[in-house]
N, C-alpha and C. Protein backbone atom coordinates (compact mmCIF):
# COMPACT_ATOMS: atom_id res chain seq x y z
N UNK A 1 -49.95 -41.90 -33.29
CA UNK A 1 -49.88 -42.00 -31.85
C UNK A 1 -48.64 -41.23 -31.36
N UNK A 2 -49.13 -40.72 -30.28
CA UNK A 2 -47.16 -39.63 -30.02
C UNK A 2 -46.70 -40.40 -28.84
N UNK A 3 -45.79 -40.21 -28.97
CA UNK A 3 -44.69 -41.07 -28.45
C UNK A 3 -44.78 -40.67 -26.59
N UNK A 4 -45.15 -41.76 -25.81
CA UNK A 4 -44.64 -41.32 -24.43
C UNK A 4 -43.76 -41.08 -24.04
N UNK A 5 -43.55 -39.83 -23.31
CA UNK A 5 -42.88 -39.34 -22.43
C UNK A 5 -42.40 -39.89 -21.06
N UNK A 6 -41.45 -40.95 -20.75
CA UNK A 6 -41.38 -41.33 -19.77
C UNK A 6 -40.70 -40.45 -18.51
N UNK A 7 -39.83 -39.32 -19.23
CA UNK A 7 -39.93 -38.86 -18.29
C UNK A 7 -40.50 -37.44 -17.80
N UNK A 8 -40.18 -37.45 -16.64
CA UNK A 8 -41.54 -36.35 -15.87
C UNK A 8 -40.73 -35.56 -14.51
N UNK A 9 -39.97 -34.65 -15.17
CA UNK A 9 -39.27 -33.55 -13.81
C UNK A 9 -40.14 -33.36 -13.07
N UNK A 10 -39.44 -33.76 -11.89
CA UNK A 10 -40.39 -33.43 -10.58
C UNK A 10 -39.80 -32.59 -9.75
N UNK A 11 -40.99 -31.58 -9.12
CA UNK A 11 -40.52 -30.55 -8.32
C UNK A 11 -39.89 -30.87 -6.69
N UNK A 12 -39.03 -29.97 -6.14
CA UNK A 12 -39.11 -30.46 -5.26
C UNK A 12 -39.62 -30.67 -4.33
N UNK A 13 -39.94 -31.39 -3.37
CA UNK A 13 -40.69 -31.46 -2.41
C UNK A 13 -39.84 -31.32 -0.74
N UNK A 14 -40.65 -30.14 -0.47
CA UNK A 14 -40.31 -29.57 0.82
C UNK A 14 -40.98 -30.68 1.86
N UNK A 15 -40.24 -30.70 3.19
CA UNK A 15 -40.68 -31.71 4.15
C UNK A 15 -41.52 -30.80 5.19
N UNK A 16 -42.93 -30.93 4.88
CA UNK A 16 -44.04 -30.18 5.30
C UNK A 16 -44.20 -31.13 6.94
N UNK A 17 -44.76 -30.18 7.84
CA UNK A 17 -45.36 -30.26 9.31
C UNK A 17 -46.76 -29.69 9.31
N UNK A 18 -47.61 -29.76 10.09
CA UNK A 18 -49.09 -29.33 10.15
C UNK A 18 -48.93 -28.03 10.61
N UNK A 19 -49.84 -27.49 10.70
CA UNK A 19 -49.67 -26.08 11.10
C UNK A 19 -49.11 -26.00 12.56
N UNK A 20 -48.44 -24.78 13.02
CA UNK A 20 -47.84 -24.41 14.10
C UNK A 20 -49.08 -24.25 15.34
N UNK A 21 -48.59 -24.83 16.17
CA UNK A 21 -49.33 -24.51 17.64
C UNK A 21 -48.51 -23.27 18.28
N UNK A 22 -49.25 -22.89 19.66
CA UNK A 22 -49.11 -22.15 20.24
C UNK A 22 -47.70 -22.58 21.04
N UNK A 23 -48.20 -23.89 21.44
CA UNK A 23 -47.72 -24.60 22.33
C UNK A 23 -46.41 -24.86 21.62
N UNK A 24 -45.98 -24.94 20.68
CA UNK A 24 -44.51 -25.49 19.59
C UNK A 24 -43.51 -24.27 19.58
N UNK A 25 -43.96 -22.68 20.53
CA UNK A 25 -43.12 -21.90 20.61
C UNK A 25 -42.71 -21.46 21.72
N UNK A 26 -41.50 -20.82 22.28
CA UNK A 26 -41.05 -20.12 23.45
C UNK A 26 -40.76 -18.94 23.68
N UNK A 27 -40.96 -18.10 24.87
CA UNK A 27 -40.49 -17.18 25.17
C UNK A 27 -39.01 -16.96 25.33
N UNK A 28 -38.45 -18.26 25.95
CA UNK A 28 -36.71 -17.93 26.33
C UNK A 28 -36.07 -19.12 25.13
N UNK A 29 -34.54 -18.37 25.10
CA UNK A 29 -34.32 -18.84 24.15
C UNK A 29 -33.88 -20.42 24.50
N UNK A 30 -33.66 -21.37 23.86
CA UNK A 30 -32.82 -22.43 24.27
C UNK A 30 -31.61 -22.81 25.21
N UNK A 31 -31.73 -23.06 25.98
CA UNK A 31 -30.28 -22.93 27.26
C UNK A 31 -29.32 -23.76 26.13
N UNK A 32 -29.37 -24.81 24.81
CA UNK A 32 -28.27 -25.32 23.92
C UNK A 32 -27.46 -23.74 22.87
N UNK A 33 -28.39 -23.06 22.33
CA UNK A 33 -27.84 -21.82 22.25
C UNK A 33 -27.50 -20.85 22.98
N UNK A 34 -27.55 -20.49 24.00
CA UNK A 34 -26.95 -19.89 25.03
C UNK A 34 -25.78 -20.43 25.57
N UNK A 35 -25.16 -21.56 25.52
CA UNK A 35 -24.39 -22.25 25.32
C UNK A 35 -23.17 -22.47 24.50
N UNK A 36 -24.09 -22.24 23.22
CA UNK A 36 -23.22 -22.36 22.17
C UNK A 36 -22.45 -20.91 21.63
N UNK A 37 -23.14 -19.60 22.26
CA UNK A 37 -23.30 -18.63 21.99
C UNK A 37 -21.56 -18.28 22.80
N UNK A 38 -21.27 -19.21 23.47
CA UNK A 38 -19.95 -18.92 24.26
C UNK A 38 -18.92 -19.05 23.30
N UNK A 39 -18.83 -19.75 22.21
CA UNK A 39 -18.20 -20.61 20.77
C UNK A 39 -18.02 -19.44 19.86
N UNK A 40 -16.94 -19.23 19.65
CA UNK A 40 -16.68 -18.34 18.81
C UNK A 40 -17.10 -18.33 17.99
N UNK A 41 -16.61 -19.60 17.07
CA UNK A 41 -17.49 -20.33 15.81
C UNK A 41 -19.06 -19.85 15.44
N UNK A 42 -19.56 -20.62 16.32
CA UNK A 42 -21.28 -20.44 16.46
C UNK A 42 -21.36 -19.13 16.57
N UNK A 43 -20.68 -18.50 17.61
CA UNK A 43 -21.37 -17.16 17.99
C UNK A 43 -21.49 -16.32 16.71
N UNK A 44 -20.08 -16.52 15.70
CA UNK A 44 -20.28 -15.52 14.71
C UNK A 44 -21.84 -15.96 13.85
N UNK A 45 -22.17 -17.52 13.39
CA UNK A 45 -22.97 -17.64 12.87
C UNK A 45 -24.44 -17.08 13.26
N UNK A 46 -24.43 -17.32 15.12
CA UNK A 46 -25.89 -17.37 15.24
C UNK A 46 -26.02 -16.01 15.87
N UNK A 47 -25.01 -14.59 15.62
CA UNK A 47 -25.16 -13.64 15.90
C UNK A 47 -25.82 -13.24 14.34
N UNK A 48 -25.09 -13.43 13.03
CA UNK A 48 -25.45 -13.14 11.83
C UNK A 48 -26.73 -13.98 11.84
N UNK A 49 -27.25 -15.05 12.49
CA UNK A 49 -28.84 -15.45 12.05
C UNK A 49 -29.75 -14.12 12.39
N UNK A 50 -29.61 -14.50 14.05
CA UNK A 50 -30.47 -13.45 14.83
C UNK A 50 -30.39 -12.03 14.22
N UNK A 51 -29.37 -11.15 13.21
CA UNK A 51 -29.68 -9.82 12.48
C UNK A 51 -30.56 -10.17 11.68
N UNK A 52 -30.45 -11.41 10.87
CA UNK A 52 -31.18 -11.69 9.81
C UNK A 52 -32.35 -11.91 10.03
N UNK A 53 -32.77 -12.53 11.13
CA UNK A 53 -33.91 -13.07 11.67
C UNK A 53 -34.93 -12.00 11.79
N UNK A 54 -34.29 -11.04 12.81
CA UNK A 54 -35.06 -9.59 13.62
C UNK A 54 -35.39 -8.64 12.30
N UNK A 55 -34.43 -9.14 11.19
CA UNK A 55 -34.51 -8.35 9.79
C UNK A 55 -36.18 -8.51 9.19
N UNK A 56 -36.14 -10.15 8.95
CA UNK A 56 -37.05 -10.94 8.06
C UNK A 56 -38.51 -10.40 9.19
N UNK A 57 -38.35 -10.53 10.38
CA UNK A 57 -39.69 -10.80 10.74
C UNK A 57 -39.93 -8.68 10.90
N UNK A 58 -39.39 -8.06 11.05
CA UNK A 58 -39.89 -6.33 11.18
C UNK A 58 -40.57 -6.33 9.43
N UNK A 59 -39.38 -6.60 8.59
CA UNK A 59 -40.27 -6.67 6.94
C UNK A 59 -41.79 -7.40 6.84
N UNK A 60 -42.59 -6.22 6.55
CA UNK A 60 -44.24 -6.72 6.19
C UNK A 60 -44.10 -7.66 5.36
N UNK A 61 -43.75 -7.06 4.31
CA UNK A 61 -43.42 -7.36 2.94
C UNK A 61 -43.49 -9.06 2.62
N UNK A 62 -42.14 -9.91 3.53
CA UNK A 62 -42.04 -10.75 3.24
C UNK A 62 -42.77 -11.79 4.54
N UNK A 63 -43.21 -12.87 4.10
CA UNK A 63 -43.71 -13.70 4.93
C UNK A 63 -42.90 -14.67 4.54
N UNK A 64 -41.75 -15.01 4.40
CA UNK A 64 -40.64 -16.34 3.93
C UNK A 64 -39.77 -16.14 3.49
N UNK A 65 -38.43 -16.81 4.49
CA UNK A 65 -37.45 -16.49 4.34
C UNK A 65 -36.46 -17.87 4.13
N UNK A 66 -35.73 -18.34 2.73
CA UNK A 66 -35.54 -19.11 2.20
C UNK A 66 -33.53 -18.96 2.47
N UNK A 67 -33.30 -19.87 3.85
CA UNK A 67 -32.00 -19.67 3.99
C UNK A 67 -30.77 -20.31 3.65
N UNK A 68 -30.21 -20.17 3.04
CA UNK A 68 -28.71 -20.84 2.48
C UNK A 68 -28.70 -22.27 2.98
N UNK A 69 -27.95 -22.87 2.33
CA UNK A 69 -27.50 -24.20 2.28
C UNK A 69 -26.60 -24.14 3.64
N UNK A 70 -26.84 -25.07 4.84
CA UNK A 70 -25.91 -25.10 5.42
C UNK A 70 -25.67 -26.69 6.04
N UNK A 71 -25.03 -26.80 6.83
CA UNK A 71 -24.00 -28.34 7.35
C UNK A 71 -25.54 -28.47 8.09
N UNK A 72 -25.12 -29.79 8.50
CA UNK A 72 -26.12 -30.44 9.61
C UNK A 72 -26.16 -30.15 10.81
N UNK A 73 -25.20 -29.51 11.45
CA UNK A 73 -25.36 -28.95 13.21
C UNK A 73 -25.46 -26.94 12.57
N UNK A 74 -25.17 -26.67 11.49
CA UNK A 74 -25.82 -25.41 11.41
C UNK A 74 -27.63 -25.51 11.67
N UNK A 75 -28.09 -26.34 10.71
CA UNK A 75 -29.74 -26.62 10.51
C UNK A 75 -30.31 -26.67 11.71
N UNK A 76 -29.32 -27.64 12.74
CA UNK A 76 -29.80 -27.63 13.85
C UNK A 76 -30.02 -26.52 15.10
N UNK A 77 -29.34 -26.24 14.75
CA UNK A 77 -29.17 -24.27 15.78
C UNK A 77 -30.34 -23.83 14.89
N UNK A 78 -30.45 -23.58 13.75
CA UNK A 78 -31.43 -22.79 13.38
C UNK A 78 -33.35 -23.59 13.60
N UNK A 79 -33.52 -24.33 14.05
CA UNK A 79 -34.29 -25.46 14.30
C UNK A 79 -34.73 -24.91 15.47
N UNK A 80 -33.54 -24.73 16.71
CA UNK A 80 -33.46 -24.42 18.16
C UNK A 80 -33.70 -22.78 18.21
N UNK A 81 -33.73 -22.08 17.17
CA UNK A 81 -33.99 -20.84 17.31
C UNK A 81 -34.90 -20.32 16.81
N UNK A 82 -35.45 -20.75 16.05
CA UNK A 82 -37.26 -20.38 15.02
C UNK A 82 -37.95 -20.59 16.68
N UNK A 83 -38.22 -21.24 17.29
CA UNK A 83 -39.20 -21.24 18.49
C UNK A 83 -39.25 -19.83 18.98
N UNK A 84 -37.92 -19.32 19.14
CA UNK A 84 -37.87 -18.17 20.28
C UNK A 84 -38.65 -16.89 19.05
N UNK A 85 -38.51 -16.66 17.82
CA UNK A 85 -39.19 -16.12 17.04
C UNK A 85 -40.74 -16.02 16.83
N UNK A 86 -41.20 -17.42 16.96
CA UNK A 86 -42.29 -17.93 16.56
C UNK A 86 -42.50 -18.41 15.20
N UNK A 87 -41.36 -18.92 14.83
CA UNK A 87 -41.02 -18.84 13.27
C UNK A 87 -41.57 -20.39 12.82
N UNK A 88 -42.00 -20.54 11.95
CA UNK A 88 -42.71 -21.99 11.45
C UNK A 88 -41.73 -22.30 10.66
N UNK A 89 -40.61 -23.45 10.72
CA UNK A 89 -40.05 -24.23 9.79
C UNK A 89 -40.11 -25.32 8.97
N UNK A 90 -39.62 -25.12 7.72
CA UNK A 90 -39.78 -26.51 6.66
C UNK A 90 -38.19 -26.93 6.13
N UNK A 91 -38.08 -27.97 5.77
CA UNK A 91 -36.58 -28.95 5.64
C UNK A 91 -36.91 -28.74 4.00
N UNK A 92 -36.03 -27.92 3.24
CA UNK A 92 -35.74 -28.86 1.64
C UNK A 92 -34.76 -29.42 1.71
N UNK A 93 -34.96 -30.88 1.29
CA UNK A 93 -33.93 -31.83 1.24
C UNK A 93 -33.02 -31.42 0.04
N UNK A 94 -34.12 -31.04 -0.82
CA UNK A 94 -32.74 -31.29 -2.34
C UNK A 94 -31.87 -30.01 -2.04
N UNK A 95 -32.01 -28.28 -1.41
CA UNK A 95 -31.35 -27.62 -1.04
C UNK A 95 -30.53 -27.91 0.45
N UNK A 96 -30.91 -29.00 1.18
CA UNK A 96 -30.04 -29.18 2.20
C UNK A 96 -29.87 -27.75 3.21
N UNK A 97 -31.55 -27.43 2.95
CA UNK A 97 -31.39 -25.95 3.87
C UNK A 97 -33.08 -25.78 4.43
N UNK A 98 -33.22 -24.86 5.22
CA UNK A 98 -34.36 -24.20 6.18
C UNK A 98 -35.18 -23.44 5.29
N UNK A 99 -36.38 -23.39 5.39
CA UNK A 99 -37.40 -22.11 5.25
C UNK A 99 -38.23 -21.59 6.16
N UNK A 100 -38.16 -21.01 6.72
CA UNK A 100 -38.77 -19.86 7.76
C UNK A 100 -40.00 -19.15 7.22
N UNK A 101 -41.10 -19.49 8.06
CA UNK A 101 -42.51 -18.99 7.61
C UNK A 101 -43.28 -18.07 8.48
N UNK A 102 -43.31 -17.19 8.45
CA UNK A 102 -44.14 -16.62 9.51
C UNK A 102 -45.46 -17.19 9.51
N UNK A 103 -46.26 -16.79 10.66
CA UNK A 103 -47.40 -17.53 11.15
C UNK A 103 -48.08 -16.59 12.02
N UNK A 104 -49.68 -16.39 12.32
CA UNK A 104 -50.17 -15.64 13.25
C UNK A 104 -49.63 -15.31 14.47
N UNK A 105 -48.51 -16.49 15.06
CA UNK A 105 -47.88 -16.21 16.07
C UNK A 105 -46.88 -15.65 16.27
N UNK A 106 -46.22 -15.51 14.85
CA UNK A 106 -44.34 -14.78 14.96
C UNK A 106 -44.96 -13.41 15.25
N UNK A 107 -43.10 -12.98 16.21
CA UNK A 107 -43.44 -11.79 17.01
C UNK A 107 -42.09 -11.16 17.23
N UNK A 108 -41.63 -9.90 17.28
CA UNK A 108 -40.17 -9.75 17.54
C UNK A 108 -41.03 -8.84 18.91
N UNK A 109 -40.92 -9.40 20.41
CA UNK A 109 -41.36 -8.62 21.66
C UNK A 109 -40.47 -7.79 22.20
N UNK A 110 -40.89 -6.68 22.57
CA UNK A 110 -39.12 -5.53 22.82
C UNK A 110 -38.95 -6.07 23.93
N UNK A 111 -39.53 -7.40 24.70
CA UNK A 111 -38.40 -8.07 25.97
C UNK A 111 -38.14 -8.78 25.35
N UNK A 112 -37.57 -9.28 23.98
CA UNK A 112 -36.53 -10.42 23.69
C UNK A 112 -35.27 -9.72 23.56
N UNK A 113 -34.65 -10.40 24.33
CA UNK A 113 -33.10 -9.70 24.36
C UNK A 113 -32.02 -9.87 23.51
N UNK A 114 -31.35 -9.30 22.80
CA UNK A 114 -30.20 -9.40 21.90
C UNK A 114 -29.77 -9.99 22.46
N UNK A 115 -29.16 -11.59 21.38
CA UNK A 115 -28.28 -12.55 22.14
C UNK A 115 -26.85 -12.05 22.64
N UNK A 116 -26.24 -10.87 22.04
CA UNK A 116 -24.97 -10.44 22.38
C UNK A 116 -25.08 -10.46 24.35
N UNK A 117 -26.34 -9.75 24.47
CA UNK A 117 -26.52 -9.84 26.15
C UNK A 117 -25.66 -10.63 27.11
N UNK A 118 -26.47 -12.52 26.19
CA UNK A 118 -26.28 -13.78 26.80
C UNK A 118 -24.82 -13.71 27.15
N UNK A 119 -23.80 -13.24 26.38
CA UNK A 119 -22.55 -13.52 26.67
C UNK A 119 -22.03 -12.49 27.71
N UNK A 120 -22.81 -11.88 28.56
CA UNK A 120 -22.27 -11.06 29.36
C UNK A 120 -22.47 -11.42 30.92
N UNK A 121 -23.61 -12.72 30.63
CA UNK A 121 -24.04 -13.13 31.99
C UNK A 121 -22.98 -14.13 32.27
């Protein structure tokens, strides 16, 4: 008889949502990032998202973009900004970070405006 194996590595499990609606995205960006975009702090971060962002979605290539480990009010800006993309997000808990999915609806529209803009109004 062979001996059981009690144990059993388990993969991780991403915190899945149903598929994306139409309705779950926006044209303008969040008035909380536009906001935050005044913050030096933030601004450097969520100027380096938005290159990365406009990066991931022009590439055919990739349909998922698997982003760094970050704090809990980073996750959250990036949460508030997949809408204006059309970007479908998932939570890994055990990485404590975002995954970004494109979807029939992601779109980079040449009227979305570089957030650098926001700080001029």
């Amino acid at each position: 008889m062979a001996p059981t194996n009690y144990y059993q590595p388990q993969q991780p499990q991403l915190v899945s949502r149903p598929p994306p609606s139409p309705s779950e995205f926006s044209d303008e960006l969040d008035p909380f990032i536009v906001d935050v975009l005044k913050k030096q702090q933030e601004r450097i971060f969520l100027l380096k998202l938005e290159k990365d962002l406009r990066a991931f979605i022009a590439n055919t290539n990739e349909q998922r973009l698997d982003l760094p480990q970050m704090n809990s009010y980073q996750r959250m800006m990036v949460h508030k900004v997949a809408p204006y993309f059309k970007l479908y997000r998932v939570y890994d808990p055990v990485r404590k970070s975002l995954v970004l999915c494109k979807n029939p609806y992601t779109t980079m529209s040449v009227q979305m405006r570089k957030w650098g803009t926001y700080l001029a109004v």
